[in-house]
PDB file of N, CA and C in Angstrom:
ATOM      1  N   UNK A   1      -0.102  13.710 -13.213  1.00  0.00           N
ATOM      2  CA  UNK A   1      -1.010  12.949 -12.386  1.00  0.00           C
ATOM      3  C   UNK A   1      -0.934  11.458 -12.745  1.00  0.00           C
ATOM      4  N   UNK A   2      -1.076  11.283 -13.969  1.00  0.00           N
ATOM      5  CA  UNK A   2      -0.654   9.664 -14.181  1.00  0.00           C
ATOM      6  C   UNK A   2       0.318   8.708 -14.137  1.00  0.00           C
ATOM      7  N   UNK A   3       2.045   9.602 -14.023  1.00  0.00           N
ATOM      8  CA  UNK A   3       3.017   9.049 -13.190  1.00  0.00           C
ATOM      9  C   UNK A   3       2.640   8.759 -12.213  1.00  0.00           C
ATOM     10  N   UNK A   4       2.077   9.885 -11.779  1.00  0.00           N
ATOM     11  CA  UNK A   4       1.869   9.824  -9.817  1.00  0.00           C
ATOM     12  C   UNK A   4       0.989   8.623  -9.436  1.00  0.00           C
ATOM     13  N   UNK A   5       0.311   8.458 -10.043  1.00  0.00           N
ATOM     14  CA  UNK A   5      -0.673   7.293  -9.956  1.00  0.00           C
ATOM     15  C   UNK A   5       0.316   5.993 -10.645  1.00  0.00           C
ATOM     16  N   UNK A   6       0.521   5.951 -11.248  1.00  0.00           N
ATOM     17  CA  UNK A   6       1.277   5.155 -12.607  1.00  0.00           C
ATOM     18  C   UNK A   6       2.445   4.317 -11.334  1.00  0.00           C
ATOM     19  N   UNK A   7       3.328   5.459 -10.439  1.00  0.00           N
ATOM     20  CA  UNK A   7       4.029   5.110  -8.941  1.00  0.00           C
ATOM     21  C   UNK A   7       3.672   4.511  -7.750  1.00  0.00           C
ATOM     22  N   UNK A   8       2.345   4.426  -7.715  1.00  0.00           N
ATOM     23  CA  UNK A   8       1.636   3.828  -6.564  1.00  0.00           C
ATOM     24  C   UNK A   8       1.663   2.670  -7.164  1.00  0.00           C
ATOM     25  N   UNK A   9       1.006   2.573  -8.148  1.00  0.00           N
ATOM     26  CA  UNK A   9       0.903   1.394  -8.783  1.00  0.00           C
ATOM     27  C   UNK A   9       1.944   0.138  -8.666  1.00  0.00           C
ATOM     28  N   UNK A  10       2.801   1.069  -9.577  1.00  0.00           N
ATOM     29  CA  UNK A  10       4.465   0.412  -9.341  1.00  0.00           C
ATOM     30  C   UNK A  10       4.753  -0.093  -8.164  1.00  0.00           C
ATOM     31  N   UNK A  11       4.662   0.704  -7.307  1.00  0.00           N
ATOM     32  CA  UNK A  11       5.281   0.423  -5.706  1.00  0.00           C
ATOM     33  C   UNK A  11       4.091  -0.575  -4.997  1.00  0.00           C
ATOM     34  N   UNK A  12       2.743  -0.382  -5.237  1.00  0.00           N
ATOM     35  CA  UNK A  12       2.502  -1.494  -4.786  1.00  0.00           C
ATOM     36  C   UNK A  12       2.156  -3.170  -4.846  1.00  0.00           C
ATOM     37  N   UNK A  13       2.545  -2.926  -6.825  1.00  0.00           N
ATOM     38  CA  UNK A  13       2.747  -4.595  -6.946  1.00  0.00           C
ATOM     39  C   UNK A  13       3.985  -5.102  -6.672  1.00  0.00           C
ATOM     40  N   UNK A  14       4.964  -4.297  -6.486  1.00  0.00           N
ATOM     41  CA  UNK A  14       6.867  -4.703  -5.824  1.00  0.00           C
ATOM     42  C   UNK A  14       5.843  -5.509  -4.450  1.00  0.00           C
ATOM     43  N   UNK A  15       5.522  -4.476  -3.638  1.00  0.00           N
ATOM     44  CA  UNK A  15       5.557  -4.813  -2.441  1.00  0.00           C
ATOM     45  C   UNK A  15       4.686  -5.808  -2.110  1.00  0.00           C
ATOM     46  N   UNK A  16       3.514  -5.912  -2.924  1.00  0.00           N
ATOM     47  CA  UNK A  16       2.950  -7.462  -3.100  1.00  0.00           C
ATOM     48  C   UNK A  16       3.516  -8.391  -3.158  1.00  0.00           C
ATOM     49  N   UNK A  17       4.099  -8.153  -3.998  1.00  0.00           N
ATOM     50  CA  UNK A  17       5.612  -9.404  -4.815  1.00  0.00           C
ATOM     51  C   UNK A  17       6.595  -9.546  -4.195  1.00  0.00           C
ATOM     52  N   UNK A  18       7.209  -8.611  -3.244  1.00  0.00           N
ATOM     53  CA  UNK A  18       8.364  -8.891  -2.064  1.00  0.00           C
ATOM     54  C   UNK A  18       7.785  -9.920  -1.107  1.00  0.00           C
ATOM     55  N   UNK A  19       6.373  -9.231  -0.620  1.00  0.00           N
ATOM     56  CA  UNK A  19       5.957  -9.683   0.280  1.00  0.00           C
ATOM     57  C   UNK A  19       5.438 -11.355   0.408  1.00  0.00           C
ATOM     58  N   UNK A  20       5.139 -12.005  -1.247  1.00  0.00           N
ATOM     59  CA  UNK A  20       4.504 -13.174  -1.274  1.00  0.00           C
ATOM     60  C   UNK A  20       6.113 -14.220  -1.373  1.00  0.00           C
ATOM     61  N   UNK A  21       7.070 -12.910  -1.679  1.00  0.00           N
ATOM     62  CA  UNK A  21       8.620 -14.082  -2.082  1.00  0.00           C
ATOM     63  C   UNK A  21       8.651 -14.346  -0.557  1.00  0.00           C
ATOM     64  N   UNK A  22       8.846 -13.417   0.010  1.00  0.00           N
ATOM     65  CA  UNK A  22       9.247 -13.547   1.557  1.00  0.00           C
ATOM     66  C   UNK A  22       8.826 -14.521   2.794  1.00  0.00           C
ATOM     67  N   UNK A  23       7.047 -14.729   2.534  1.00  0.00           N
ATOM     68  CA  UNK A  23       6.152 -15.483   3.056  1.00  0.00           C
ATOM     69  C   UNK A  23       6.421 -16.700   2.478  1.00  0.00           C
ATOM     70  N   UNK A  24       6.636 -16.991   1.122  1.00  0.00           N
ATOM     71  CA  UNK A  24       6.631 -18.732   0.772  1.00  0.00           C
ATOM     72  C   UNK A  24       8.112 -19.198   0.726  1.00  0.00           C
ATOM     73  N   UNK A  25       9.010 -18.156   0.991  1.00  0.00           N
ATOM     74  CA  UNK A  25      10.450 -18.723   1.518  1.00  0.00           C
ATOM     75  C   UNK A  25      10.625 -19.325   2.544  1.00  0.00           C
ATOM     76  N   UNK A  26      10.264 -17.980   3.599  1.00  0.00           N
ATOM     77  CA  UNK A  26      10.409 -18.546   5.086  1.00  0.00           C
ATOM     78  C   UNK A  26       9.094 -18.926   5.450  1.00  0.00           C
ATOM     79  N   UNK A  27       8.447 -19.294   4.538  1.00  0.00           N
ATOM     80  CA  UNK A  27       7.352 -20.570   5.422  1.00  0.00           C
ATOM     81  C   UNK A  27       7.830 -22.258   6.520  1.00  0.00           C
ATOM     82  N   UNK A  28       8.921 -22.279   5.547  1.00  0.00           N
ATOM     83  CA  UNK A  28       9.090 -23.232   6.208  1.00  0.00           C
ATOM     84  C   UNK A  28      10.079 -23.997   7.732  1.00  0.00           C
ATOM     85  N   UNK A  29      10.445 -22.265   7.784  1.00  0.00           N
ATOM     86  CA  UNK A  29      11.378 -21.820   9.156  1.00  0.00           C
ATOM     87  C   UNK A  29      10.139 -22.185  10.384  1.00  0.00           C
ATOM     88  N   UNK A  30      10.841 -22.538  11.505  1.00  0.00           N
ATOM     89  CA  UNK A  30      10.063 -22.304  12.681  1.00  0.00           C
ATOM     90  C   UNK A  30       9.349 -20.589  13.438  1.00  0.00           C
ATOM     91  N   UNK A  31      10.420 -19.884  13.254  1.00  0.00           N
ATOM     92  CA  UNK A  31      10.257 -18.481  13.033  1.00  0.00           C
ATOM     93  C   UNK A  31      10.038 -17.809  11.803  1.00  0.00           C
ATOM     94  N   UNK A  32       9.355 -18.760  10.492  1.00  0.00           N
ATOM     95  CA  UNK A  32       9.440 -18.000   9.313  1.00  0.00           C
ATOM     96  C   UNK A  32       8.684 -16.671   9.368  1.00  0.00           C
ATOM     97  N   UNK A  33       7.966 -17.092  10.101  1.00  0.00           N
ATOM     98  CA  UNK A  33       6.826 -14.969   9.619  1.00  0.00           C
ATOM     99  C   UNK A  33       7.424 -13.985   9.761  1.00  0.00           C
ATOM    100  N   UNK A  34       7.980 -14.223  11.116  1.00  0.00           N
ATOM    101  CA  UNK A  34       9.148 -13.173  11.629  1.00  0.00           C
ATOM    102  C   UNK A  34      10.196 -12.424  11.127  1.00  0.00           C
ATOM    103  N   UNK A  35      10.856 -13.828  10.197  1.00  0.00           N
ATOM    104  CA  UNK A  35      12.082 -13.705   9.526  1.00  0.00           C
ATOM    105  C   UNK A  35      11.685 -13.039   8.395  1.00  0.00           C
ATOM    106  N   UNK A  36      10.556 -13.413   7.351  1.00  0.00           N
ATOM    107  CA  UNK A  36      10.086 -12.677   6.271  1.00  0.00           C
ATOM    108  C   UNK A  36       9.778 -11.497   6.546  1.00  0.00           C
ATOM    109  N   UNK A  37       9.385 -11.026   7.774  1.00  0.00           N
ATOM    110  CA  UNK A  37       8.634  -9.689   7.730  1.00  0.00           C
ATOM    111  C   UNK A  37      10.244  -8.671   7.807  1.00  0.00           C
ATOM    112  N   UNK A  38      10.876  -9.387   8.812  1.00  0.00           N
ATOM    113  CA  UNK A  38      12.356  -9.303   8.798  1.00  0.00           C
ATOM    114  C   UNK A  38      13.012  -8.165   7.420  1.00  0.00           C
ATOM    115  N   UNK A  39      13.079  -9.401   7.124  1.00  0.00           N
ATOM    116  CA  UNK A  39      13.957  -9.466   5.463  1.00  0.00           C
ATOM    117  C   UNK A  39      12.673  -8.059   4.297  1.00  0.00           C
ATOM    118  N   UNK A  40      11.718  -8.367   4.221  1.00  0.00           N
ATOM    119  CA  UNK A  40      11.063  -7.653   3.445  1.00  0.00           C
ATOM    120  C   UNK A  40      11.198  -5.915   4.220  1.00  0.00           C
ATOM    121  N   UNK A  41      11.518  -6.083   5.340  1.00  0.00           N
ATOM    122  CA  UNK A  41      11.421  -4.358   5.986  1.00  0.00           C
ATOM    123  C   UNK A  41      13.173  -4.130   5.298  1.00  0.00           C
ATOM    124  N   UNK A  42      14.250  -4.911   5.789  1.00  0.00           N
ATOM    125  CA  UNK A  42      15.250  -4.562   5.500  1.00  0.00           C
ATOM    126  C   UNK A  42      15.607  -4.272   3.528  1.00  0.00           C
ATOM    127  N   UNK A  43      14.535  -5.003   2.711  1.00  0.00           N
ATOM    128  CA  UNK A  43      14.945  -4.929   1.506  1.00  0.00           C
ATOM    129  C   UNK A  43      13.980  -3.625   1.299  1.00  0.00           C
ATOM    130  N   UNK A  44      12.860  -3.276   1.659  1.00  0.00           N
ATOM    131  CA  UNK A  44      11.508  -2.182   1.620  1.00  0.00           C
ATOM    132  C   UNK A  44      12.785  -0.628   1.903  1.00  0.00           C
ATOM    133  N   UNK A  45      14.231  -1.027   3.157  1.00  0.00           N
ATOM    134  CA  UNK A  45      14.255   0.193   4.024  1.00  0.00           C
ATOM    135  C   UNK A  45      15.845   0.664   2.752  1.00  0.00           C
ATOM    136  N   UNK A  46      16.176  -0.500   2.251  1.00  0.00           N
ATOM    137  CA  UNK A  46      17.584  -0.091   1.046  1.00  0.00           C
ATOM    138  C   UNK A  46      16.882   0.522   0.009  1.00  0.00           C
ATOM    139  N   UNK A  47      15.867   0.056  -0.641  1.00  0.00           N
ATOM    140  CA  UNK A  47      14.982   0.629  -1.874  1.00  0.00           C
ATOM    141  C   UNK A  47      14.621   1.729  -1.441  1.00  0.00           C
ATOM    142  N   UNK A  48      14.309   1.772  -0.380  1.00  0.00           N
ATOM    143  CA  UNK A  48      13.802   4.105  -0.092  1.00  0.00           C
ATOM    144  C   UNK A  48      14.676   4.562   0.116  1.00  0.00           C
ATOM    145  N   UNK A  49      15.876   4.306   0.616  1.00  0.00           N
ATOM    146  CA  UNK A  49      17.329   5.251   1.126  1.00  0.00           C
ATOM    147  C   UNK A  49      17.774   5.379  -0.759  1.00  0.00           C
ATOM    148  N   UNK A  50      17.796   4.168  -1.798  1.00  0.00           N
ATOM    149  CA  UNK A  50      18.209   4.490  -3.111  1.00  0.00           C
ATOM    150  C   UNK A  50      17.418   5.059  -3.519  1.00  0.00           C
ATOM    151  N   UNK A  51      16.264   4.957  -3.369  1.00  0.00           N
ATOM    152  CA  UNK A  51      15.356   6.426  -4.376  1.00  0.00           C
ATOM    153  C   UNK A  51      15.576   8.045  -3.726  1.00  0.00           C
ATOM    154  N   UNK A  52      15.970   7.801  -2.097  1.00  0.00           N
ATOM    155  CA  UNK A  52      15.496   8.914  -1.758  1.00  0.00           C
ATOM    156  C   UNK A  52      17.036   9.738  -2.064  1.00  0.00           C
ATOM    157  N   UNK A  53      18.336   8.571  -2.056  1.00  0.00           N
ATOM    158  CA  UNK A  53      19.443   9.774  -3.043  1.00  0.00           C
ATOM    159  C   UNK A  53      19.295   9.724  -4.203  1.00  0.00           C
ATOM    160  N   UNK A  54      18.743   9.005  -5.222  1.00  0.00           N
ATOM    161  CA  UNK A  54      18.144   9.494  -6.311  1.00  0.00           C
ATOM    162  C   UNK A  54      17.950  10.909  -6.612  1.00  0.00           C
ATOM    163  N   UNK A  55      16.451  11.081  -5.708  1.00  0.00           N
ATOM    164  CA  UNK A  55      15.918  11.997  -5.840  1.00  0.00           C
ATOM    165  C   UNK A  55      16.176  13.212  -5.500  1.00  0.00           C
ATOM    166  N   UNK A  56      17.511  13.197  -4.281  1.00  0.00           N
ATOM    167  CA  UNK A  56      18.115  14.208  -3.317  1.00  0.00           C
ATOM    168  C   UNK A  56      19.182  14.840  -4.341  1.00  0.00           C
ATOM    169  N   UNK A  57      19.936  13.823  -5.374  1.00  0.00           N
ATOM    170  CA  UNK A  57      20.560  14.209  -6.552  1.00  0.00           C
ATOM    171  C   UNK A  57      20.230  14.872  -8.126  1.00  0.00           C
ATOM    172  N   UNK A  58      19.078  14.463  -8.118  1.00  0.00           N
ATOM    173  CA  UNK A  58      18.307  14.845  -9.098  1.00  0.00           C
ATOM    174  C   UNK A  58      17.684  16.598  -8.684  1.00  0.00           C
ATOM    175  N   UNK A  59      17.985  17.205  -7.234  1.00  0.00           N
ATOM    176  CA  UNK A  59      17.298  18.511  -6.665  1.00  0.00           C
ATOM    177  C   UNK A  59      18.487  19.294  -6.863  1.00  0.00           C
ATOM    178  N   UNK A  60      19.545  18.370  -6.535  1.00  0.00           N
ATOM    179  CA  UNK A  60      20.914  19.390  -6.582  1.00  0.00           C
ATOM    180  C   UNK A  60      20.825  19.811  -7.845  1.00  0.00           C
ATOM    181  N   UNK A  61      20.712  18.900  -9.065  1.00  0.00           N
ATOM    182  CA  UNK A  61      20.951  19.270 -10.449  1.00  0.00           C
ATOM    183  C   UNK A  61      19.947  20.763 -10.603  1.00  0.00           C
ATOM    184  N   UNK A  62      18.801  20.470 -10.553  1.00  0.00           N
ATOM    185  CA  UNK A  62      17.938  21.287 -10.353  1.00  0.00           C
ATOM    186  C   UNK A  62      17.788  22.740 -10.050  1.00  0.00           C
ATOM    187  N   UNK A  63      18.618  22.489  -9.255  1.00  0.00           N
ATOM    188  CA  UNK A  63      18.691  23.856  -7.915  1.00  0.00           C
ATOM    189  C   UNK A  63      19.761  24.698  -8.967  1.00  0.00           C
ATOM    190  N   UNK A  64      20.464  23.809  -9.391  1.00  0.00           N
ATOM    191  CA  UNK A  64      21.238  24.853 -10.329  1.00  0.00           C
ATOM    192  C   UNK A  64      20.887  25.384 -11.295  1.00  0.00           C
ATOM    193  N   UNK A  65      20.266  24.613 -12.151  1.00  0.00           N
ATOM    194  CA  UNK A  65      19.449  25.081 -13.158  1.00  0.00           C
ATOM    195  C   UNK A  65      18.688  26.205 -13.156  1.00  0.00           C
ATOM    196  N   UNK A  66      18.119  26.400 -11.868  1.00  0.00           N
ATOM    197  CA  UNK A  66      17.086  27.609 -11.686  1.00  0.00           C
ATOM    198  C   UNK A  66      17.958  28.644 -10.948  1.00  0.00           C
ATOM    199  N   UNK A  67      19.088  28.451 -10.640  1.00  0.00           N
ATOM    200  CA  UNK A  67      19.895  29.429 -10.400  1.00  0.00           C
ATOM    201  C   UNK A  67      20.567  29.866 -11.850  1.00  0.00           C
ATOM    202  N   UNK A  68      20.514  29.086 -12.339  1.00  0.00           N
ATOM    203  CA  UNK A  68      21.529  29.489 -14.079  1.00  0.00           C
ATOM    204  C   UNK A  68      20.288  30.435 -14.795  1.00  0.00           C
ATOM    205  N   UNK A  69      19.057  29.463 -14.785  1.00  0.00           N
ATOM    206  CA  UNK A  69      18.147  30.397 -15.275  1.00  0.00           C
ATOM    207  C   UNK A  69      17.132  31.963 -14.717  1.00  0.00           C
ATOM    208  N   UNK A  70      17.402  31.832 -13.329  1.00  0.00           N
ATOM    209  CA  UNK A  70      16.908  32.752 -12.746  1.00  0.00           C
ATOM    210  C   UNK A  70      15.642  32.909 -12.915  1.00  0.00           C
ATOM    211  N   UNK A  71      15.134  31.582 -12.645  1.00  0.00           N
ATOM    212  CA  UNK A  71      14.029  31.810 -12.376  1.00  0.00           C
ATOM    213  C   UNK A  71      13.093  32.184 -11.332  1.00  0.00           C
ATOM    214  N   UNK A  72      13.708  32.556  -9.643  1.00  0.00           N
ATOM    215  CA  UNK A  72      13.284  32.857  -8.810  1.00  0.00           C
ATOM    216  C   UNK A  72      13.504  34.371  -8.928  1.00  0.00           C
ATOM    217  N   UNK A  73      14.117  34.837  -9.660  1.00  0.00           N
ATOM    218  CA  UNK A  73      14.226  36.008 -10.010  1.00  0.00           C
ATOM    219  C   UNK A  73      15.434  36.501  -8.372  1.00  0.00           C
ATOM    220  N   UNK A  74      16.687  35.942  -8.313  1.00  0.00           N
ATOM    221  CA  UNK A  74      17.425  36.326  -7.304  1.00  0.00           C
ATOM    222  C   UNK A  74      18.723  36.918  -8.120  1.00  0.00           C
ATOM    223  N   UNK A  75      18.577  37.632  -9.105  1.00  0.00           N
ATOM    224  CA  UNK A  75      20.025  38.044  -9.530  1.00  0.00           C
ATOM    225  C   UNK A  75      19.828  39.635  -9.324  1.00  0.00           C
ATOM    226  N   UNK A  76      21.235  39.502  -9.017  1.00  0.00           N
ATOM    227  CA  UNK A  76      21.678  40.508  -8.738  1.00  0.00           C
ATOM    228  C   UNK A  76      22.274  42.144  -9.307  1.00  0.00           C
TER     229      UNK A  76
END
């Protein structure tokens, strides 16, 4: 439970902190809001595709493991 919490956390001072780089960069563009909101979705949308094969790699490992150990109880 306190990772889990401990992760929100994490993730939402990044995204504070993306979000204030992004705003006082392109402040000074004619289209800056745009462009920041821009840029912060495209850097927000690479950081979830890398956690989410992270995590998609970290299941494969997994999946074997509980096949080695049998713990679903599927042997034969």
């Amino acid at each position: 439970m306190q990772a889990f919490i401990g992760g929100i956390t994490a993730s939402g001072v990044v995204a504070c902190g993306l979000r204030l780089l992004t705003k006082s960069y392109f402040e000074k563009y004619a289209n800056g809001l745009r462009k920041g909101a821009s840029t912060l979705f495209f850097i927000y949308s690479l950081m979830r595709t890398y956690f989410f094969i992270c995590v998609l790699s970290k299941m494969k490992y997994k999946k074997k493991d509980f096949k080695r150990l049998d713990i679903f109880g599927h042997s034969k």
